[in-house]
Structures are given as C-alpha cells and as structure tokens.
N, C-alpha and C. Protein backbone atom coordinates (compact mmCIF):
# COMPACT_ATOMS: atom_id res chain seq x y z
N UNK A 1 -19.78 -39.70 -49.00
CA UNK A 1 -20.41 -39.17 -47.83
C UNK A 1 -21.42 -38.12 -48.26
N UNK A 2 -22.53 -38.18 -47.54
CA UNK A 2 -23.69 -37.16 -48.07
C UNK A 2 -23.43 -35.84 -47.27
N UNK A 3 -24.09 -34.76 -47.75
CA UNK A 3 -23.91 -33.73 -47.47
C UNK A 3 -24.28 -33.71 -46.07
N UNK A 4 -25.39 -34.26 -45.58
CA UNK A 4 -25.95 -34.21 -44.55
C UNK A 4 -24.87 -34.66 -43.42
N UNK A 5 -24.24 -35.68 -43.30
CA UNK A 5 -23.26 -36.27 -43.35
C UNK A 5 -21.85 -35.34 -42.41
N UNK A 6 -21.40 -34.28 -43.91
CA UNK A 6 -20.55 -33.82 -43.41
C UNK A 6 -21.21 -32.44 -42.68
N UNK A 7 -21.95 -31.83 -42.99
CA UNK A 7 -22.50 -31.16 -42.09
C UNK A 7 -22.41 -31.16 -40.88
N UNK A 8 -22.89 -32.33 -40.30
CA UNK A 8 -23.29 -32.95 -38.84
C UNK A 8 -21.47 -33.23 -38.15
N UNK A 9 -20.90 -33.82 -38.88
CA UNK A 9 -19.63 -33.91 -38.47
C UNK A 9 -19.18 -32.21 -38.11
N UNK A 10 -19.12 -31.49 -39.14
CA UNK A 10 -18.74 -29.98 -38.65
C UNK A 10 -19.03 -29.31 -37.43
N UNK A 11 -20.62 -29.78 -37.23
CA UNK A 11 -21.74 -28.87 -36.09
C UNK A 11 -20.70 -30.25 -34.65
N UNK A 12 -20.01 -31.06 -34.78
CA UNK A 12 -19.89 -31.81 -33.82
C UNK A 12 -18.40 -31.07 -33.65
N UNK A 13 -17.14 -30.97 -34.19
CA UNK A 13 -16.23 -30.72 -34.32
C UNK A 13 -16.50 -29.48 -33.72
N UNK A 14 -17.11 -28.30 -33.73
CA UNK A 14 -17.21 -26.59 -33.51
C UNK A 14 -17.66 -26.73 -31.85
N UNK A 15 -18.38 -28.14 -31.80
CA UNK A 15 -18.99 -27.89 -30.34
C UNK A 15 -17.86 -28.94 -29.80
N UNK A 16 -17.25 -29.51 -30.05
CA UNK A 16 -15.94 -29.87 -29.11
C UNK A 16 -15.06 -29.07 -28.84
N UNK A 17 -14.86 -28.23 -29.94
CA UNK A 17 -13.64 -26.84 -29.92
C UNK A 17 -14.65 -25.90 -28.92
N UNK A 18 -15.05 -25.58 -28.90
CA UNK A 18 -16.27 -24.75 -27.53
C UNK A 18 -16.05 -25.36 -26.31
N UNK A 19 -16.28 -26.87 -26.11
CA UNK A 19 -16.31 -27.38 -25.00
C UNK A 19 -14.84 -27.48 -24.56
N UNK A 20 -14.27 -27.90 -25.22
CA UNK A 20 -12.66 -27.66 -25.13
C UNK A 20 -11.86 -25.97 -24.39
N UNK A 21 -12.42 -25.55 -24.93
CA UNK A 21 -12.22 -24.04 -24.72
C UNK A 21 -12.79 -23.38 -23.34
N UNK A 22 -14.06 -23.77 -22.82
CA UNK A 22 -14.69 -24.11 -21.62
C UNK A 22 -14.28 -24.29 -20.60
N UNK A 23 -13.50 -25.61 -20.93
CA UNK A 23 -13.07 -25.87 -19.87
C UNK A 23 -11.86 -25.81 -19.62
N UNK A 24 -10.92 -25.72 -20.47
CA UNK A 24 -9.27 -24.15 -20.40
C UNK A 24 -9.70 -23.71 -18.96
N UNK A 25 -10.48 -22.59 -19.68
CA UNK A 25 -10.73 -21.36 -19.09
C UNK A 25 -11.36 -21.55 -17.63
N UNK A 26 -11.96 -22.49 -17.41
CA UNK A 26 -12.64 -23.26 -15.95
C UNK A 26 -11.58 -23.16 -15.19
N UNK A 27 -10.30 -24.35 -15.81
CA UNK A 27 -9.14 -25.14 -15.61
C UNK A 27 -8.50 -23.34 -14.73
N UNK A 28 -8.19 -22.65 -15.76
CA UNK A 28 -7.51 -21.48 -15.41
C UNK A 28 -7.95 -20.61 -14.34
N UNK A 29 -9.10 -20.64 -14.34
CA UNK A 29 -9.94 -19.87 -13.15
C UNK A 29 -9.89 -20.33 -11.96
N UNK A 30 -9.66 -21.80 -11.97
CA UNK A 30 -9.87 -22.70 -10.79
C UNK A 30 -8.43 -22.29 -9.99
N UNK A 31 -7.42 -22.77 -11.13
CA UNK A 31 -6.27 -22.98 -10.90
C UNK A 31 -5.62 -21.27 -10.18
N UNK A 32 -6.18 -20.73 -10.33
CA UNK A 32 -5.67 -18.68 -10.27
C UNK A 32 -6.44 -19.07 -9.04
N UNK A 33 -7.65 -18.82 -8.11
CA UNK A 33 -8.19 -19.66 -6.63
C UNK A 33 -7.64 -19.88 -6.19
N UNK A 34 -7.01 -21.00 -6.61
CA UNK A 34 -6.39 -21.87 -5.52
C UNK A 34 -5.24 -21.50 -5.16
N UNK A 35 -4.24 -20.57 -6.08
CA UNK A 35 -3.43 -19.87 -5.95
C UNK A 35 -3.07 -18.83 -4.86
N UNK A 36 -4.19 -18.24 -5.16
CA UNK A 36 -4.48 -17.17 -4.12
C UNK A 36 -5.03 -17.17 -3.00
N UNK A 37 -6.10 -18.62 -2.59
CA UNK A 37 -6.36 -19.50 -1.35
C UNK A 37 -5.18 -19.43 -0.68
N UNK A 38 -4.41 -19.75 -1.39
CA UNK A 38 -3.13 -20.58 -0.91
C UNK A 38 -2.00 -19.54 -0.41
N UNK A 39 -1.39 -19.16 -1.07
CA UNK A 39 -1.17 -17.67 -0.37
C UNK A 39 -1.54 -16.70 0.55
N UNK A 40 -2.77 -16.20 0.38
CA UNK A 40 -3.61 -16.10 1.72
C UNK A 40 -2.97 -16.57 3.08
N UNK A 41 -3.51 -18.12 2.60
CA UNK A 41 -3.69 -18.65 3.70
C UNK A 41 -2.32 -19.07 4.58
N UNK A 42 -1.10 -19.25 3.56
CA UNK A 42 0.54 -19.30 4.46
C UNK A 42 0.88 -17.46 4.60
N UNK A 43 0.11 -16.87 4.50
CA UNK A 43 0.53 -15.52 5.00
C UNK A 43 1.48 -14.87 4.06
N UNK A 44 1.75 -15.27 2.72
CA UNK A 44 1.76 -13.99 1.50
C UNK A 44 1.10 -13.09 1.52
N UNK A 45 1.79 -11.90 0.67
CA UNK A 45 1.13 -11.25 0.70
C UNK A 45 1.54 -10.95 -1.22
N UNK A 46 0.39 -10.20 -2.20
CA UNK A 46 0.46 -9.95 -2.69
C UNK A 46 0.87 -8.65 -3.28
N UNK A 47 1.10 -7.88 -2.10
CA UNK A 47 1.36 -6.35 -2.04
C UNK A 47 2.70 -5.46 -1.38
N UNK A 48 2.79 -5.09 -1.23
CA UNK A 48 3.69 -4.46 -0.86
C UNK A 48 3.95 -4.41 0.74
N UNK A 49 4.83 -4.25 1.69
CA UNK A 49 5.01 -4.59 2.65
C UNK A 49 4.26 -2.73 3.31
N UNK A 50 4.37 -1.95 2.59
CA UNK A 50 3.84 0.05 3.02
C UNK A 50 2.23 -0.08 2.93
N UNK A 51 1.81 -0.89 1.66
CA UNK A 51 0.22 -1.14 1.58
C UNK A 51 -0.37 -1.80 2.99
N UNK A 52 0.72 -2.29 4.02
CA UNK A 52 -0.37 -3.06 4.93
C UNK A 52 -0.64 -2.09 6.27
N UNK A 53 -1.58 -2.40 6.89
CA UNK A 53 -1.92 -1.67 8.43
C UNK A 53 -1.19 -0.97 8.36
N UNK A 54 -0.36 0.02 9.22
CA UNK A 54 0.09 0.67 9.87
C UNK A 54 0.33 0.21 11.34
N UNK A 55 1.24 -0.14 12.46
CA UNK A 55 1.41 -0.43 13.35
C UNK A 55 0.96 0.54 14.67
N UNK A 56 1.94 1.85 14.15
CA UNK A 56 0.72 2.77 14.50
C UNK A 56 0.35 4.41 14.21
N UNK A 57 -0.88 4.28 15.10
CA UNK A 57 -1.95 5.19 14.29
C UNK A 57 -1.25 6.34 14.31
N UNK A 58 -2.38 7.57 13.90
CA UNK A 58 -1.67 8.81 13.91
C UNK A 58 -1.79 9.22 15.46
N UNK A 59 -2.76 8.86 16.66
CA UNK A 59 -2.35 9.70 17.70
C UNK A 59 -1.29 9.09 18.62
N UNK A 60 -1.02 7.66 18.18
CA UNK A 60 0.19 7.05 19.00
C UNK A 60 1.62 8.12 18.34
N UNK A 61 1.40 8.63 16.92
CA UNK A 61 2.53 9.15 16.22
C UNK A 61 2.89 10.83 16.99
N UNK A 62 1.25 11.36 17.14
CA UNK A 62 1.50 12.94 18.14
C UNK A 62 1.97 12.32 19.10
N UNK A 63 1.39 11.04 20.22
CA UNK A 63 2.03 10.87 21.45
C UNK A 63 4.16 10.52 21.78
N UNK A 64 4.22 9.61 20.69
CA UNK A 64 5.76 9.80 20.26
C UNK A 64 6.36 11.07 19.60
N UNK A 65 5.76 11.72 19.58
CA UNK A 65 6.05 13.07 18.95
C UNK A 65 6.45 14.17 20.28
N UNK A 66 5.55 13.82 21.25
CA UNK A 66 5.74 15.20 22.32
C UNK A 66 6.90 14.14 22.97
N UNK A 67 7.08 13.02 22.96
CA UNK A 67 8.19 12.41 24.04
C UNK A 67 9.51 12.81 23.28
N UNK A 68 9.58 12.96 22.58
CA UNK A 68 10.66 13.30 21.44
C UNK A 68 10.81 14.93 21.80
N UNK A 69 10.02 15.43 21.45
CA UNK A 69 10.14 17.04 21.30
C UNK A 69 8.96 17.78 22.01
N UNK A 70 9.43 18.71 23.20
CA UNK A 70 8.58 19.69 24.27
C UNK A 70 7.64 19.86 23.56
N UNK A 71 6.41 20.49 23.24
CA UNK A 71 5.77 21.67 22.52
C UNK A 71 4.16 21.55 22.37
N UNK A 72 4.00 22.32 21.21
CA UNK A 72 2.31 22.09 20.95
C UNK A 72 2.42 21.52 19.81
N UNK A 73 1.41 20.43 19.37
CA UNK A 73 1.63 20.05 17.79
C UNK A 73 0.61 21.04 17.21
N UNK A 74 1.17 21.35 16.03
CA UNK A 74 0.51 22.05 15.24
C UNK A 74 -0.19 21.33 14.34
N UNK A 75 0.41 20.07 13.27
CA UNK A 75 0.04 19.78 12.24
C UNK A 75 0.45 18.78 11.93
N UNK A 76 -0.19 17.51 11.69
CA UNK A 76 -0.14 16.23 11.31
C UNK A 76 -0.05 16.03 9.97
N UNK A 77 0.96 15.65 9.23
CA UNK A 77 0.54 15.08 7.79
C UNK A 77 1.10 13.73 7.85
N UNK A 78 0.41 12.88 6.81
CA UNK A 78 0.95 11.62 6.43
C UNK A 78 1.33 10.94 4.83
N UNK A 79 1.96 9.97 5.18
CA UNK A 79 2.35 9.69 3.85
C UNK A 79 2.33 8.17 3.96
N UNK A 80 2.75 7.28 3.15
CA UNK A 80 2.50 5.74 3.11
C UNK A 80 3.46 5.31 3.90
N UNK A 81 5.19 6.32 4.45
CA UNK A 81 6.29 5.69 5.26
C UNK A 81 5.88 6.03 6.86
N UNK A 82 5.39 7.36 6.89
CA UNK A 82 5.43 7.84 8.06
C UNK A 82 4.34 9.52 8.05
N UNK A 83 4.67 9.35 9.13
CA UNK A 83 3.96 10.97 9.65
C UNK A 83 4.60 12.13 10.05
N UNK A 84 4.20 12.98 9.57
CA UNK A 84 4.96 13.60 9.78
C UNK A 84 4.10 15.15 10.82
N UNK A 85 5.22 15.43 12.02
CA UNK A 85 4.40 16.27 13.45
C UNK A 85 4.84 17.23 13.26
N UNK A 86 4.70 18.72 12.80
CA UNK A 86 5.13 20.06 13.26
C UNK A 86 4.68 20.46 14.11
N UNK A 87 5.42 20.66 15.35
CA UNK A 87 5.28 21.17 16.86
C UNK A 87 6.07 22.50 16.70
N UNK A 88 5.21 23.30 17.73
CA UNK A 88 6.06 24.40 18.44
C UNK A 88 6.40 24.34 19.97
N UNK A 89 8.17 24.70 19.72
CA UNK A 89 8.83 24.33 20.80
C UNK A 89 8.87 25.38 21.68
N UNK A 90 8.55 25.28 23.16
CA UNK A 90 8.86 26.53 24.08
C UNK A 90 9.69 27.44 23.56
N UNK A 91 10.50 27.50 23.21
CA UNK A 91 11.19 28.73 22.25
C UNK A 91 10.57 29.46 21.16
N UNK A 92 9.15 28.86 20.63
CA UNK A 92 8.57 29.34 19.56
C UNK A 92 9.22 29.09 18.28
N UNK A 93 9.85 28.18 18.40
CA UNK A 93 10.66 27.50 16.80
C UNK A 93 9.43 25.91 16.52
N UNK A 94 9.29 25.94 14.93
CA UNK A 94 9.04 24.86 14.58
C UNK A 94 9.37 24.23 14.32
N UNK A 95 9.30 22.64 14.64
CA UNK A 95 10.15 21.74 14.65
C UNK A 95 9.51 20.40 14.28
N UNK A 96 9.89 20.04 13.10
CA UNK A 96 9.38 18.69 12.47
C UNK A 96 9.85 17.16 12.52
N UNK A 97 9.00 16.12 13.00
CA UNK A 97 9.53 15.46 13.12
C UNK A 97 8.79 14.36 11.99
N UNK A 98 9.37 13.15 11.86
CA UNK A 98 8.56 11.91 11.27
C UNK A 98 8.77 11.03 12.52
N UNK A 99 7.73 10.18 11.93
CA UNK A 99 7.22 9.32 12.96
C UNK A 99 7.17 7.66 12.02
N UNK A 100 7.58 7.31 11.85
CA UNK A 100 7.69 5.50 11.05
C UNK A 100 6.57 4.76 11.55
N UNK A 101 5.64 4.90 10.13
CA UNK A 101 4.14 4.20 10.14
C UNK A 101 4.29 2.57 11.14
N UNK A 102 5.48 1.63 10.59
CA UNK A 102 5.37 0.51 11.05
C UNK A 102 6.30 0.23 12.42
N UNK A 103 7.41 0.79 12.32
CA UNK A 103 8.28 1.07 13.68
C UNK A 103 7.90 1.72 14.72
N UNK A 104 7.22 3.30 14.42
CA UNK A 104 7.10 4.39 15.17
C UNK A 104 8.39 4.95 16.12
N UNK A 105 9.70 4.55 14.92
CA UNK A 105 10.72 5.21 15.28
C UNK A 105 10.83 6.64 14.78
N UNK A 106 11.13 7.69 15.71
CA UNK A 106 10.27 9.60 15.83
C UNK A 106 12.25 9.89 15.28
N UNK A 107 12.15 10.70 14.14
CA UNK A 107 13.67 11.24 13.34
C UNK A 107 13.14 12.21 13.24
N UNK A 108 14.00 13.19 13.26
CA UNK A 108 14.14 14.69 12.53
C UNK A 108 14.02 15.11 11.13
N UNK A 109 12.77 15.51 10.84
CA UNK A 109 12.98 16.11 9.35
C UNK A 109 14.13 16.67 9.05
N UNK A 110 14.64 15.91 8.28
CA UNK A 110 16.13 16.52 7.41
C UNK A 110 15.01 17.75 6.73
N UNK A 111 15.85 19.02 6.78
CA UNK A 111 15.50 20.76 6.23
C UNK A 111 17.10 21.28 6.08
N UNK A 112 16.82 22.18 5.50
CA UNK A 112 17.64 23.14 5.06
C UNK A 112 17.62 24.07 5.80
N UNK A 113 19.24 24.15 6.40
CA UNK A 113 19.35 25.41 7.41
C UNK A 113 18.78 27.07 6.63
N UNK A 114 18.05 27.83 7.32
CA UNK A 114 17.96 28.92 6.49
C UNK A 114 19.05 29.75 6.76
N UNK A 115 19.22 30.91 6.23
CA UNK A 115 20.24 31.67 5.73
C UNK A 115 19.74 32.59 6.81
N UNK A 116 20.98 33.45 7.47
CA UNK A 116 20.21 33.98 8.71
C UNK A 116 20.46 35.66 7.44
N UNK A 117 19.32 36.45 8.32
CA UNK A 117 18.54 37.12 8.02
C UNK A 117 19.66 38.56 8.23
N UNK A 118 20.34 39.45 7.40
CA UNK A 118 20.41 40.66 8.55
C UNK A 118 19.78 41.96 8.27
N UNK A 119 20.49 42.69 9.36
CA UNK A 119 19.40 43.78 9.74
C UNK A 119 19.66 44.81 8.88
N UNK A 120 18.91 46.00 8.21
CA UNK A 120 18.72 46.78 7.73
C UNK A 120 19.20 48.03 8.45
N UNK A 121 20.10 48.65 8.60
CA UNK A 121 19.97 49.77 9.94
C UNK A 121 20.04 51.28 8.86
C-alpha cells in the first residue's frame, strides 16, 4: 500500500470518529428536549413544590392576618414557607403571626415566653 494510500484512509477514519461524535451529542441534546417537553407538558415539575407561585400574595396574608388577630400590622416579612405579620394588639402587645405561602393557614409564631421583669424599689 502506498503512502498516499494510507494517509487518505487515516484523514477518512478521523472524519468518521468526528461525525460519529456529532451526532452522540445531537442524539443527546435531542433526547434531554424531549425529556423536558415532556414533563412540562404532563405537569412535572422539576423543582421543588416552595419554588412555585405562591397561592397567596402578601396582602391576602395582612388580610388573614387582621381576621386572626385585632390590631395594626406593623411589619411584613417573608420567607419561601410563609409570611410572617407583626401586629399591634389593642392592648399594645406585639403579636406575630405566619401566614402559609400555599395554604394561607394564619399560626402563631412559636417565641419564647420572656422572663417577667421586676421592680427595683
């Protein structure tokens, strides 16, 4: 066999291993699509059940908040489970509640009773 020969055989062999390799990776790309088409589309989800919407918002969470507890809200915070309402109650005590992002079932911040205070006389 002449040099020329095997040469040409090599340059043919390197571009089948290329084309080969091509289309793997096509194969794989296609195949990961359709995957995720597909899922999609029967209503998987890829994420976590806390990553989605919220059912509801934060002012449906103040409005379940005053039905729960008299007062003024002071301060809204949130987190990925829930919200959380510090109101002041006609008594002038603050009083925290959560609010459940997807339920909007309104619980009592579990706290720590404080230590009552006494007087100095």
């Amino acid at each position: 066999m002449s040099t020329l020969s095997i040469h040409s055989s090599s340059m043919i062999s390197e571009a089948l291993v290329k084309l080969i390799s091509a289309l793997l990776l096509t194969c794989a790309l296609l195949i990961g699509s359709i995957t995720l088409a597909f899922a999609q589309s029967t209503g998987s989800s890829t994420s976590k059940s806390n990553d989605a919407e919220p059912n509801v918002n934060q002012q449906q969470a103040i409005a379940k908040a005053k039905q729960s507890v008299q007062g003024k809200v002071l301060k809204v915070d949130r987190n990925k489970e829930h919200y959380r309402v510090k109101m002041l109650n006609p008594k002038g005590r603050v009083i925290s509640v959560n609010v459940n992002k997807q339920s909007g079932k309104v619980t009592p911040k579990s706290t720590e009773k404080a230590k009552p205070t006494q007087d100095k006389d």
